[in-house]
C-alpha atoms as a PDB file:
ATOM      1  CA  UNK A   1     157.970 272.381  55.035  1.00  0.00           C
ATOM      2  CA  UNK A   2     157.431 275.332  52.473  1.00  0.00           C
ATOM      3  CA  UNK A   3     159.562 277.273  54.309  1.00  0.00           C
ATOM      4  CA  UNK A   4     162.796 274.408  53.669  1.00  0.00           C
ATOM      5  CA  UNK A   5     161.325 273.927  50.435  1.00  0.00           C
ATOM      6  CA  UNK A   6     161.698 277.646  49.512  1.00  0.00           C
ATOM      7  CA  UNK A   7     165.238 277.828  50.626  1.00  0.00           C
ATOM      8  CA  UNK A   8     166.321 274.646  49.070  1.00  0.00           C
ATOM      9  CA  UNK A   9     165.357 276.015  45.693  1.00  0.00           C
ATOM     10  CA  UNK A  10     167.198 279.490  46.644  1.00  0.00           C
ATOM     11  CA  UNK A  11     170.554 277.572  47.425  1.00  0.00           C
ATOM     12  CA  UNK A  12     170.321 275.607  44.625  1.00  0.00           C
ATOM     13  CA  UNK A  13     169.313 278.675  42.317  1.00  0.00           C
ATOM     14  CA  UNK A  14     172.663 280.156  43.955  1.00  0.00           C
ATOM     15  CA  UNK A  15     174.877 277.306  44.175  1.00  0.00           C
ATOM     16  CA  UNK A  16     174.192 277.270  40.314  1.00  0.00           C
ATOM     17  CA  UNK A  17     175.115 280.839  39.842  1.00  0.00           C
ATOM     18  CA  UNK A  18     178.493 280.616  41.351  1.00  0.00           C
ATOM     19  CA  UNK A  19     179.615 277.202  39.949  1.00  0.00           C
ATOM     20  CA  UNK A  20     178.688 278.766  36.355  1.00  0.00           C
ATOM     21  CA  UNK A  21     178.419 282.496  36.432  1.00  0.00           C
ATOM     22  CA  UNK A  22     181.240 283.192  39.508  1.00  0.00           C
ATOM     23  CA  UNK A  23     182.271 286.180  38.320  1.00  0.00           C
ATOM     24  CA  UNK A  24     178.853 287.807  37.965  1.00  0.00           C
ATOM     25  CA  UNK A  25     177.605 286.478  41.344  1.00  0.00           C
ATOM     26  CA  UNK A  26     180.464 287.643  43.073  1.00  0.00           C
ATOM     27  CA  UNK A  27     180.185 291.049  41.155  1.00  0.00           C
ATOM     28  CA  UNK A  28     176.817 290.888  42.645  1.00  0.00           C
ATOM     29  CA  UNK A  29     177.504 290.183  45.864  1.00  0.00           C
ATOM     30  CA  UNK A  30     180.018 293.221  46.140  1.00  0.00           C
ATOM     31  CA  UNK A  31     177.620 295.801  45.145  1.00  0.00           C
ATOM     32  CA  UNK A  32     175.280 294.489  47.573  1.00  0.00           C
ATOM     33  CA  UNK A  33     177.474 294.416  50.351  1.00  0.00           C
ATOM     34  CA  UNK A  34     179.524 298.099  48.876  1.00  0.00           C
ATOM     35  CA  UNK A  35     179.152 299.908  51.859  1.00  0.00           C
ATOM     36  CA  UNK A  36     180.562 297.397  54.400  1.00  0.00           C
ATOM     37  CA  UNK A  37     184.348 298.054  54.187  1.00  0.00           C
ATOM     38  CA  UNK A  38     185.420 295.061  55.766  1.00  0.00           C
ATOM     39  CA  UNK A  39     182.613 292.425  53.947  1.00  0.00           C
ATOM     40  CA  UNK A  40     184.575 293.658  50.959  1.00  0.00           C
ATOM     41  CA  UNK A  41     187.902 293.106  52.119  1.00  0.00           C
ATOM     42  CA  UNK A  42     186.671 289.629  52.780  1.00  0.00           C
ATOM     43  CA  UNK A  43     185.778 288.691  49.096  1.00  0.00           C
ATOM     44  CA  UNK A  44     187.987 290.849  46.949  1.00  0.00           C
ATOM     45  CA  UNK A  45     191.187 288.820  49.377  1.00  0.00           C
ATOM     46  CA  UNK A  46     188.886 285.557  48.138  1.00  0.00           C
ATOM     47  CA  UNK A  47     188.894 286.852  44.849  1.00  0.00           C
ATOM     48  CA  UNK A  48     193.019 287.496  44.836  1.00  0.00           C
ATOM     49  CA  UNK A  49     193.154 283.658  46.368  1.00  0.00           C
ATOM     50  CA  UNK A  50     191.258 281.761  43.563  1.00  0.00           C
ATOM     51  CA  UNK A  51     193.611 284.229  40.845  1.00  0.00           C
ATOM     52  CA  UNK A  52     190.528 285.683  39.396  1.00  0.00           C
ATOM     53  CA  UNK A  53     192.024 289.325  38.628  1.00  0.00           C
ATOM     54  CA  UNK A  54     190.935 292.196  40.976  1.00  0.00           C
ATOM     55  CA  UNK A  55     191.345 295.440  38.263  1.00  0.00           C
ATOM     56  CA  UNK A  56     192.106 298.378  39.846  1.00  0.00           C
ATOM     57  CA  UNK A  57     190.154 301.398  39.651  1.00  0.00           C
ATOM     58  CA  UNK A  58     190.232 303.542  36.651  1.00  0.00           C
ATOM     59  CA  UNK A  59     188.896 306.750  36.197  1.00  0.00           C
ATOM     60  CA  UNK A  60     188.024 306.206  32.249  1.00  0.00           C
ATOM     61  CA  UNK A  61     187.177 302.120  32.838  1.00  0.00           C
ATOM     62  CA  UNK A  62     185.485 301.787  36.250  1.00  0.00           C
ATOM     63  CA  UNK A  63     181.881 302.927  36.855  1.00  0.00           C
ATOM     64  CA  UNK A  64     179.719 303.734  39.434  1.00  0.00           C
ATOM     65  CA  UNK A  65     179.539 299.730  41.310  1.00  0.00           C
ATOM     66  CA  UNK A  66     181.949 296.497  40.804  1.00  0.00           C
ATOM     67  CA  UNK A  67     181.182 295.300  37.276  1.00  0.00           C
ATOM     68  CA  UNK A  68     182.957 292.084  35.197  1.00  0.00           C
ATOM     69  CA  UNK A  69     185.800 292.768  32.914  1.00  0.00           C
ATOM     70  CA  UNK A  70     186.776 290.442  30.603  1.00  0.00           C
ATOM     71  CA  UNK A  71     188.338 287.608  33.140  1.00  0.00           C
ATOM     72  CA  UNK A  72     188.272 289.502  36.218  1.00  0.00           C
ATOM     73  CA  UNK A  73     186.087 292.252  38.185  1.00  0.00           C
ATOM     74  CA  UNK A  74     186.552 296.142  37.773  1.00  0.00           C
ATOM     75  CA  UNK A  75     186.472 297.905  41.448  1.00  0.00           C
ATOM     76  CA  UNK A  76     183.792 300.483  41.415  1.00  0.00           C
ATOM     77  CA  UNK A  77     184.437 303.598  42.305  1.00  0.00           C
ATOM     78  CA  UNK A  78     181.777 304.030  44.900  1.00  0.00           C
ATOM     79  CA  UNK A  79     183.787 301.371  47.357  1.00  0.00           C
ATOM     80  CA  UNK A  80     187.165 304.025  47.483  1.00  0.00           C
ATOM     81  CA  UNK A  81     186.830 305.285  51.403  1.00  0.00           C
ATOM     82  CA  UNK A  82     185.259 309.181  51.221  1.00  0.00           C
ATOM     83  CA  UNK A  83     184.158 308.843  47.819  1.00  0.00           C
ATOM     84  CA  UNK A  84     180.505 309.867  47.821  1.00  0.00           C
ATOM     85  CA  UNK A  85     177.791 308.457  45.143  1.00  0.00           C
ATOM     86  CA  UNK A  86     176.331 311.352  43.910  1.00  0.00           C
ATOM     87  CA  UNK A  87     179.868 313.030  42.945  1.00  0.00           C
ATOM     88  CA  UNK A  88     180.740 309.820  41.396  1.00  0.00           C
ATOM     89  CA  UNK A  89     177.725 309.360  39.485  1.00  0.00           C
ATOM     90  CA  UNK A  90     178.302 313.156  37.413  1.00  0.00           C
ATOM     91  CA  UNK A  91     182.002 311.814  36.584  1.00  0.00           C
ATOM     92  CA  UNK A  92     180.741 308.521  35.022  1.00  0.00           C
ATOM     93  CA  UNK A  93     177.907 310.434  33.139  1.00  0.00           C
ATOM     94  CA  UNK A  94     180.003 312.718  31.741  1.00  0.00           C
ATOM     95  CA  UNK A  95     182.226 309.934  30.330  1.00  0.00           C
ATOM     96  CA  UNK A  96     179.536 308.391  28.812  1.00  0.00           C
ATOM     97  CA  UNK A  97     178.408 311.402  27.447  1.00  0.00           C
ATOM     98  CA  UNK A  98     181.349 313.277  26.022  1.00  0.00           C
ATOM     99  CA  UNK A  99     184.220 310.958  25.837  1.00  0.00           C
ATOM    100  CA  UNK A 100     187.058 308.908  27.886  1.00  0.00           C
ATOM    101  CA  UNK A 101     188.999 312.063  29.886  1.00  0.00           C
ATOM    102  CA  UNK A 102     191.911 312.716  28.140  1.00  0.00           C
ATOM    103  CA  UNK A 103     194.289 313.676  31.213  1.00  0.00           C
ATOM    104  CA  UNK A 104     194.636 314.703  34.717  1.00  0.00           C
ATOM    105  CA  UNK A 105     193.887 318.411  33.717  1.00  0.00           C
ATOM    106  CA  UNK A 106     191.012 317.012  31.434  1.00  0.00           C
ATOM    107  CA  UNK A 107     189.431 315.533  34.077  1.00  0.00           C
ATOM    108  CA  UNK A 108     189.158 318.079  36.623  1.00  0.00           C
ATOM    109  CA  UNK A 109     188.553 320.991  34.013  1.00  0.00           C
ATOM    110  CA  UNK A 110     185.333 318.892  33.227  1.00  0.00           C
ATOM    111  CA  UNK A 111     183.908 317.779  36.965  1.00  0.00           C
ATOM    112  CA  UNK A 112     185.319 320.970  39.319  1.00  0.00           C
ATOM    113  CA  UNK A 113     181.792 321.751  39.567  1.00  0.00           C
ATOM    114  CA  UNK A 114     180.643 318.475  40.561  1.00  0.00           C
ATOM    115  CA  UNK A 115     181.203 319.128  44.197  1.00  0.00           C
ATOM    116  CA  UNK A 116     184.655 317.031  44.235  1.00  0.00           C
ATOM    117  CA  UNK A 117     186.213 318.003  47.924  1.00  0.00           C
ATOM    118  CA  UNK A 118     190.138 317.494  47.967  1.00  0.00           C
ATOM    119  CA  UNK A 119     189.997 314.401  49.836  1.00  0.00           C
ATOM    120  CA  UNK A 120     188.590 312.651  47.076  1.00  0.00           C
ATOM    121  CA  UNK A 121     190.580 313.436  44.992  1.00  0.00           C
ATOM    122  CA  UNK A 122     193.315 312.830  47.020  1.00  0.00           C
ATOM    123  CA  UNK A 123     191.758 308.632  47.827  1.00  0.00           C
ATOM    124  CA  UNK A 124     191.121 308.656  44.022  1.00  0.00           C
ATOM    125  CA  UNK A 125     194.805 309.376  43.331  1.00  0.00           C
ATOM    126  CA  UNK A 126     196.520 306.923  45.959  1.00  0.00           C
ATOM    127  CA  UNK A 127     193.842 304.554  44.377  1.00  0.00           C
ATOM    128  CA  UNK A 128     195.110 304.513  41.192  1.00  0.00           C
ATOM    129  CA  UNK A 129     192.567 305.537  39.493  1.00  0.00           C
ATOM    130  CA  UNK A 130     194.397 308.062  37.316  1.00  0.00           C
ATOM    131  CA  UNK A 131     197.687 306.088  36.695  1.00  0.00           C
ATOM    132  CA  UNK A 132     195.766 305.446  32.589  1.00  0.00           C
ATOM    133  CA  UNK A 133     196.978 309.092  32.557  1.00  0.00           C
ATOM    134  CA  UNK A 134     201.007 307.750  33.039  1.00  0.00           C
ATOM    135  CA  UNK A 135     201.907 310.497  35.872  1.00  0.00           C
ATOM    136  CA  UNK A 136     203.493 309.202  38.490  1.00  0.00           C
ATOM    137  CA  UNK A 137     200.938 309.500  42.159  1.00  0.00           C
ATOM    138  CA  UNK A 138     203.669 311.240  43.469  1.00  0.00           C
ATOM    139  CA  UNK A 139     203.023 314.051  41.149  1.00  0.00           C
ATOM    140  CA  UNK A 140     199.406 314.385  40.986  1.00  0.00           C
ATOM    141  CA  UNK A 141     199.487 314.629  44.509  1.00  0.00           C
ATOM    142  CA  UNK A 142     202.090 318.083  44.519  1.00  0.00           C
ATOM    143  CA  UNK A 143     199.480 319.660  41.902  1.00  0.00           C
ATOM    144  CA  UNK A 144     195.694 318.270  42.670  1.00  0.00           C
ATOM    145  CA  UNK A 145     194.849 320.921  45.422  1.00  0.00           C
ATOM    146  CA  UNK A 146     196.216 324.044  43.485  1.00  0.00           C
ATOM    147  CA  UNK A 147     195.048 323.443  40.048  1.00  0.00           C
ATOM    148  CA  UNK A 148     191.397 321.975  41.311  1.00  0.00           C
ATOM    149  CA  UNK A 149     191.515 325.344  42.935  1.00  0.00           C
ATOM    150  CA  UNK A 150     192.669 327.285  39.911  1.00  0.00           C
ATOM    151  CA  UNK A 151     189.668 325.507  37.552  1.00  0.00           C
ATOM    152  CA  UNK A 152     187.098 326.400  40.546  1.00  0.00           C
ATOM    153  CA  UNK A 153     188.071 329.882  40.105  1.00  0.00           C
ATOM    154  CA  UNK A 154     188.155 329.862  36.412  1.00  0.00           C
ATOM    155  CA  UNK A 155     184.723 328.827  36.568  1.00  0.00           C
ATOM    156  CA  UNK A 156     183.617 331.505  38.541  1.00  0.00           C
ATOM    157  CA  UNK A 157     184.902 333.978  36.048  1.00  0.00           C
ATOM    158  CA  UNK A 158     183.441 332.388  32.758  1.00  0.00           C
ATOM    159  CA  UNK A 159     179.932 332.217  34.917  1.00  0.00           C
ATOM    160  CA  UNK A 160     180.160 335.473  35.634  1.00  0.00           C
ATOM    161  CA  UNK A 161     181.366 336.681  31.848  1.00  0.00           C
ATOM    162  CA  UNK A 162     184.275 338.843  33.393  1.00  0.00           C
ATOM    163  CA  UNK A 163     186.101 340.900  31.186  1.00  0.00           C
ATOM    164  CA  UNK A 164     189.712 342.116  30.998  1.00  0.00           C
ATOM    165  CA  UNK A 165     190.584 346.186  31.485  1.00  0.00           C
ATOM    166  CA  UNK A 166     190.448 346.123  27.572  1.00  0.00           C
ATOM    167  CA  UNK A 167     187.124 344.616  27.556  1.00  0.00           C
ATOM    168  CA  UNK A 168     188.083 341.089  26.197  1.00  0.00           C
ATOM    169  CA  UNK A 169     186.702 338.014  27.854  1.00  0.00           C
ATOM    170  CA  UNK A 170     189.700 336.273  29.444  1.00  0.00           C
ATOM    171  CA  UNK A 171     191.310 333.676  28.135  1.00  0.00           C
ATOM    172  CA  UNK A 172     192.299 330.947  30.580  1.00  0.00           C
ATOM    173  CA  UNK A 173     194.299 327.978  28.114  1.00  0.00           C
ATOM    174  CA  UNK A 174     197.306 329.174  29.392  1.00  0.00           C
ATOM    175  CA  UNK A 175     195.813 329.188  32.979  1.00  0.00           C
ATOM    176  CA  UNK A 176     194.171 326.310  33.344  1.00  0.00           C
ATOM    177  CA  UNK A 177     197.719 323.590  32.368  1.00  0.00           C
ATOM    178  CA  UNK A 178     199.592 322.081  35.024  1.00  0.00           C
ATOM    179  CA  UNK A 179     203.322 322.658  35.376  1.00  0.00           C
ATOM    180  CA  UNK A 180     204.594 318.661  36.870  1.00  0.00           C
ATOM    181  CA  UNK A 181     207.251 318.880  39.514  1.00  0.00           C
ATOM    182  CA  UNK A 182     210.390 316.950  39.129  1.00  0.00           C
ATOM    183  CA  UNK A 183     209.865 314.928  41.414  1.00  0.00           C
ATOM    184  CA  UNK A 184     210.263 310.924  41.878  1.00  0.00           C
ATOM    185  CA  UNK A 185     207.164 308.485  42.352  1.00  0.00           C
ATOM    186  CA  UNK A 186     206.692 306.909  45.880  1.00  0.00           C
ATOM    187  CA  UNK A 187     208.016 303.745  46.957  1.00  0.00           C
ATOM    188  CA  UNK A 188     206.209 300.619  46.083  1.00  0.00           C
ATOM    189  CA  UNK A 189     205.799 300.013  50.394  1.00  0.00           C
ATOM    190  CA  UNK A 190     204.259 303.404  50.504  1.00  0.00           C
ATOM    191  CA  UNK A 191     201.370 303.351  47.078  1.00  0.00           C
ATOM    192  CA  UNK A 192     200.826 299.663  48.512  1.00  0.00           C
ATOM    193  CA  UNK A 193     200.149 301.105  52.141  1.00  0.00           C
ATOM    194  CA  UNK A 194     197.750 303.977  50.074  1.00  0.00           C
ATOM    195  CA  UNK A 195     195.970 301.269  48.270  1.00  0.00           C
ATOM    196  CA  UNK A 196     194.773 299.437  51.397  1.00  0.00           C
ATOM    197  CA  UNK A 197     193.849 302.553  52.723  1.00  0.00           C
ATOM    198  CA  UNK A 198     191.888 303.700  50.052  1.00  0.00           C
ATOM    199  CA  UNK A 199     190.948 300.301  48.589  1.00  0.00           C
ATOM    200  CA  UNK A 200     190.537 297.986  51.491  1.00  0.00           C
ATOM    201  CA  UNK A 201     192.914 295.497  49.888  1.00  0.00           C
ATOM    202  CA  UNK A 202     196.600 295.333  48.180  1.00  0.00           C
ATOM    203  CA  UNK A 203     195.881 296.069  44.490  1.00  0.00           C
ATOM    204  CA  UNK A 204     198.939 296.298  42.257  1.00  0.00           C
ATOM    205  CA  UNK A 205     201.202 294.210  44.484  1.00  0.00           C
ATOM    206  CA  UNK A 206     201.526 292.157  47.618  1.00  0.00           C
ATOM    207  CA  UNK A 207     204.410 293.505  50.431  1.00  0.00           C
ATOM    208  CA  UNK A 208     204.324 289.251  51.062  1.00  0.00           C
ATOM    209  CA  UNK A 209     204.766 288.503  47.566  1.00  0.00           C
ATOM    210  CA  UNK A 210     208.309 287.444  47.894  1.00  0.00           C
ATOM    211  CA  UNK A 211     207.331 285.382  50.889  1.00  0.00           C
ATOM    212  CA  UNK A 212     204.523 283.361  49.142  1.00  0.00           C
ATOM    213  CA  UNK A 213     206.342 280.033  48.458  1.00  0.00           C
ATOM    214  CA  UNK A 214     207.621 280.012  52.058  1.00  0.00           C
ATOM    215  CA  UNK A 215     203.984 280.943  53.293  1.00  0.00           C
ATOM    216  CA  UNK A 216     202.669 277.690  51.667  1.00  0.00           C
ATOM    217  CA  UNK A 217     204.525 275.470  54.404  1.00  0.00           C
ATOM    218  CA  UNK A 218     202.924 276.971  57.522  1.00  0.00           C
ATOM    219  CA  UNK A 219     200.082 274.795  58.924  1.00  0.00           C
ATOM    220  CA  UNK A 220     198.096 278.103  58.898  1.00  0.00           C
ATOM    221  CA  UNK A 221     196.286 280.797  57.216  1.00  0.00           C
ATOM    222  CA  UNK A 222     193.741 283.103  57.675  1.00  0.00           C
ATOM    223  CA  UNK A 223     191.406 281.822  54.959  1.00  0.00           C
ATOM    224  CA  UNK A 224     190.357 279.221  57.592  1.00  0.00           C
ATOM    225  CA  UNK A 225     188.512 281.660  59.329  1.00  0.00           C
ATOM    226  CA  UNK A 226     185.811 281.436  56.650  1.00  0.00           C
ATOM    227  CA  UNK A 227     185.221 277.583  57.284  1.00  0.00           C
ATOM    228  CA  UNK A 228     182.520 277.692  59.801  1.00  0.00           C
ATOM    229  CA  UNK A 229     178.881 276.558  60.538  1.00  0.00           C
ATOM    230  CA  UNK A 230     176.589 278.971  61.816  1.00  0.00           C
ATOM    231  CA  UNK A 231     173.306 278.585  63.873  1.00  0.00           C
ATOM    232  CA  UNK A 232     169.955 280.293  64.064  1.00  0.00           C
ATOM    233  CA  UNK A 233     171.573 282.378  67.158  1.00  0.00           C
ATOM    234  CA  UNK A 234     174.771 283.663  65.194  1.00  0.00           C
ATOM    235  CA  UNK A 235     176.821 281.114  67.040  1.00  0.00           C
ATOM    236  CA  UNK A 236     179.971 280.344  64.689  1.00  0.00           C
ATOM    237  CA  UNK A 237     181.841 276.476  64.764  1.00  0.00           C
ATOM    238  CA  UNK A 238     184.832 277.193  63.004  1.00  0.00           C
ATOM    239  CA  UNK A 239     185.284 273.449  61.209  1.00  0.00           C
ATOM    240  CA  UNK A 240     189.108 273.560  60.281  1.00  0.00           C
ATOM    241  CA  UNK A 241     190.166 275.013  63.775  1.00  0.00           C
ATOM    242  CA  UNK A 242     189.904 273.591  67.063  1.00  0.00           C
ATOM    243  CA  UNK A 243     190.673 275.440  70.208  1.00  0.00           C
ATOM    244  CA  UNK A 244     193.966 275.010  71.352  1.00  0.00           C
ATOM    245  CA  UNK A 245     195.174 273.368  67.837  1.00  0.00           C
ATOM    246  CA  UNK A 246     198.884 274.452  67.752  1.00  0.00           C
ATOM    247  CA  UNK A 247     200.151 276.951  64.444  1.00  0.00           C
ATOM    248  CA  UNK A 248     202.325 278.169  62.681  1.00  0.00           C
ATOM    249  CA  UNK A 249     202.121 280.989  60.255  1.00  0.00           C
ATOM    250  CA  UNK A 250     203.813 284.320  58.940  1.00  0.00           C
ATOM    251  CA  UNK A 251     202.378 287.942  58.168  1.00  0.00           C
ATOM    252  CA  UNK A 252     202.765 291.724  58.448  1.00  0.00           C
ATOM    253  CA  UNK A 253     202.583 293.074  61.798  1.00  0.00           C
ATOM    254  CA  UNK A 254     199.470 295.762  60.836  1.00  0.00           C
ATOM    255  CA  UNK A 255     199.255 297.367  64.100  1.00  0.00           C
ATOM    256  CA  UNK A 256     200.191 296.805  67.703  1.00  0.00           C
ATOM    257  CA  UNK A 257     198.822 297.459  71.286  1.00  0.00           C
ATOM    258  CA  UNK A 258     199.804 297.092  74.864  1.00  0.00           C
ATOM    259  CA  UNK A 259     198.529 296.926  78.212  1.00  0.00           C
ATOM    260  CA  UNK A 260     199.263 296.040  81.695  1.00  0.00           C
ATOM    261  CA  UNK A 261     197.932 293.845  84.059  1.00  0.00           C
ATOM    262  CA  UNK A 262     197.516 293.673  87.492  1.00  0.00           C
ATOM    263  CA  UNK A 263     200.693 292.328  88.327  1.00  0.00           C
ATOM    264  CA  UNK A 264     202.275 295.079  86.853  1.00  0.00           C
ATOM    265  CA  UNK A 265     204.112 293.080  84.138  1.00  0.00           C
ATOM    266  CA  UNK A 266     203.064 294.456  80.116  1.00  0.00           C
ATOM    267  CA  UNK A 267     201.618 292.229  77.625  1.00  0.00           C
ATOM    268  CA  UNK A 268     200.925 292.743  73.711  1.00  0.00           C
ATOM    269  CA  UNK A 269     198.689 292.385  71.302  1.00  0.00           C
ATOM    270  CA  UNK A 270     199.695 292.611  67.293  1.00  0.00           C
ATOM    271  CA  UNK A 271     197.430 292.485  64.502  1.00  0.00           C
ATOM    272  CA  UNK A 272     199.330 290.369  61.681  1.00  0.00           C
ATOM    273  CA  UNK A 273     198.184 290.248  58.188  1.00  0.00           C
ATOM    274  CA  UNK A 274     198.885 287.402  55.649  1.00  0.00           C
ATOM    275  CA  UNK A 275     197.725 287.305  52.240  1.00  0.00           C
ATOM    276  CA  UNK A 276     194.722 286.543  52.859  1.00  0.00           C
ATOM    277  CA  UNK A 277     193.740 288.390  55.845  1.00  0.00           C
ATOM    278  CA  UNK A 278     194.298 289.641  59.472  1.00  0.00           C
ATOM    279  CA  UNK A 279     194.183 288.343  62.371  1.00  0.00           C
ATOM    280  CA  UNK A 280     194.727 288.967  66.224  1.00  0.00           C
ATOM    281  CA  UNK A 281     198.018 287.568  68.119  1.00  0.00           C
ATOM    282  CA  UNK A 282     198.104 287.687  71.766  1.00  0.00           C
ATOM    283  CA  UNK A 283     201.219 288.388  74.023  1.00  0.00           C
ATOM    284  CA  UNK A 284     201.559 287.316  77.107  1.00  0.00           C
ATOM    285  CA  UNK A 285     204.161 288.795  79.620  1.00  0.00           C
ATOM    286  CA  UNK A 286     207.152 286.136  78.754  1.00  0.00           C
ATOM    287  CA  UNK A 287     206.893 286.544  75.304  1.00  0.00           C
ATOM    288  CA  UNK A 288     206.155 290.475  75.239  1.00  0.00           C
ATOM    289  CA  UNK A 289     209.250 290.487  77.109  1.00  0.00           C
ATOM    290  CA  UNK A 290     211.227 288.572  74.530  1.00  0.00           C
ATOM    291  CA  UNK A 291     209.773 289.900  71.139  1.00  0.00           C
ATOM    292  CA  UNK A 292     209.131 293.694  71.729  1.00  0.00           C
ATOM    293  CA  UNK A 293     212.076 295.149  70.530  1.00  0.00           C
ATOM    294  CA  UNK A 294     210.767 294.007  66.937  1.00  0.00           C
ATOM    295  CA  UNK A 295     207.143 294.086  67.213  1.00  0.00           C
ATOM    296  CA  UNK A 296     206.865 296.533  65.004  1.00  0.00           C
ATOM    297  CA  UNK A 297     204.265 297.998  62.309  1.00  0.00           C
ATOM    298  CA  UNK A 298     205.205 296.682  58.860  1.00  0.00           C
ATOM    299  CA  UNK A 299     207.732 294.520  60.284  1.00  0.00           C
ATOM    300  CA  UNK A 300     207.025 290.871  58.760  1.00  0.00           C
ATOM    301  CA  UNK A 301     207.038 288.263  61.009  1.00  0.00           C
ATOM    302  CA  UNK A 302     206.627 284.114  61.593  1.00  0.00           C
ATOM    303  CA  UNK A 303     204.435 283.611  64.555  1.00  0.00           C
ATOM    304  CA  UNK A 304     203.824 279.894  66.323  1.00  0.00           C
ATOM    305  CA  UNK A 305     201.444 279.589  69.405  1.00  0.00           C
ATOM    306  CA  UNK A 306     197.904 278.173  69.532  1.00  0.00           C
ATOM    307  CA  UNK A 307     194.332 279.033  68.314  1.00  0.00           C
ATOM    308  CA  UNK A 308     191.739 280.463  71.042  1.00  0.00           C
ATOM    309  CA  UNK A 309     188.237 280.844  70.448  1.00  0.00           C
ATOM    310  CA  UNK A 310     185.997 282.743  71.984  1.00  0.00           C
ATOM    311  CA  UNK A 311     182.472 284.811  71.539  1.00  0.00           C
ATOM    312  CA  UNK A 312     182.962 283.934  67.548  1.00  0.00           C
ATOM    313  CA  UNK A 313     185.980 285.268  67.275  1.00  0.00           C
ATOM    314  CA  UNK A 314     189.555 283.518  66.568  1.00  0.00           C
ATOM    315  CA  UNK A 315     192.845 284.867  68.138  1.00  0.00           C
ATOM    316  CA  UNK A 316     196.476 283.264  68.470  1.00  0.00           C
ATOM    317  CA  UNK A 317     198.099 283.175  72.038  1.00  0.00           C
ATOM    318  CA  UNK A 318     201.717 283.269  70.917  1.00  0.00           C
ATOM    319  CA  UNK A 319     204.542 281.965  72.026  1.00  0.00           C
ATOM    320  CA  UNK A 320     207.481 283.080  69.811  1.00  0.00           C
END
């Protein structure tokens, strides 16, 4: 009994925290869960659902973890894929310390010699963690290697006092600024492709946005695969799906496989993405057959078949 007891008071202690203080709960639930990609997929997609504002990550507003922002959450920095804590943690400190970075060429004058590798950089960029700075990602892309490089060897020389033929120190201003290619920012498919990437979720736009009215009609979504019970074994009843309940729903095709069985006929398998989450679609020979010629990544499609369940898990056996 003071084992229930004990629990009753913690769900009550937390059902009062989200009914009052959302934000901050959720904020705290994200930092606990920050290093389980897919756990944060799950509620920053929740997050986009109930229109609380998911702010992208900034390089002179985010810090270290999630944090609350006026109305919505801030993305912390430490959730971007191959961004390591420690790094992270000098380029917050020095903000704090000597001011808001002023630019691109600000920013890595100041933290070259925080142990920044160019892949970071790179996921910080397609991120959009530097767009405060107004440069299109295009363009910080074309410069980030060569001038991080240029600063790194800068540094060397100021550590090492190195002096010119005429035995001045030199002088690197003219060095150390970045010359911006001419060159046009990406397409909004491709940053929104980056973002997910990087991110784990669609930040500054949606590619189903223009299908969202039309979405609202289908008898499905993937937010029902967060209505379920759960025993003491991990066993999951999913209460809003049955199996065999018939559906229809639309998405992005997110990736695709194949196989074939062993009477030599092919059948598919498509992951398709709505906005709210993936989710596996199953193609049998007769409808591999009929479909495969635009089964395609990135293609967006309307799907109807039925819901299968099995070993927790919820596919769609399609049928056109």
């Amino acid at each position: 009994k003071s084992h229930a007891a004990a629990y009753a008071v913690l769900a009550y202690q937390t059902a009062y925290l989200k009914k009052y203080y959302p934000n901050q709960f959720l904020t705290s639930i994200l930092n606990n869960r920050i290093d389980k990609s897919e756990e944060i997929r799950k509620y920053l997609t929740y997050l986009k659902s109930i229109g609380t504002p998911v702010l992208q990550p900034d390089i002179n507003l985010s810090d270290e973890f999630y944090k609350t922002e006026g109305d919505g959450i801030r993305i912390g920095l430490v959730s971007l894929k191959n961004i390591g804590y420690n790094v992270i943690e000098l380029i917050v400190k020095e903000r704090r310390e000597n001011g808001k970075y002023a630019s691109f060429e600000d920013f890595i004058s100041r933290c070259a010699d925080f142990g920044m590798n160019k892949r970071m950089i790179e996921n910080l960029i397609y991120a959009g963690a530097f767009d405060c700075f107004n440069r299109p990602r295009s363009q910080l892309i074309a410069v980030y290697a060569g001038f991080l490089d240029k600063v790194i060897e800068a540094n060397k020389r100021k550590n090492s006092a190195q002096l010119s033929l005429f035995g001045t120190v030199i002088k690197e201003d003219n060095f150390l600024k970045i010359d911006y290619p001419d060159i046009v920012e990406y397409d909004s498919k491709f940053k929104l492709q980056k973002e997910k990437e990087v991110v784990g979720v669609y930040i500054t736009g949606h590619p189903l946005s223009d299908f969202k009215k039309q979405f609202e009609g289908y008898t499905f979504t993937t937010r029902l695969l967060d209505y379920y019970d759960e025993d003491e074994d991990g066993n999951k009843t999913f209460t809003e799906l049955k199996e065999g309940d018939r559906v229809k729903f639309g998405g992005i095709i997110t990736a695709k496989d194949k196989i074939v069985t062993r009477s030599n006929t092919t059948m598919g398998f498509i992951t398709v993405e709505d906005l709210y989450g993936p989710i596996e679609c199953t193609l049998f020979p007769r409808v591999y057959e009929e479909v495969k010629s635009f089964a395609i990544e990135d293609t967006i499609v309307e799907i109807s078949g039925r819901i299968h369940i099995k070993d927790n898990s919820v596919t769609i056996n399609a049928d056109k």
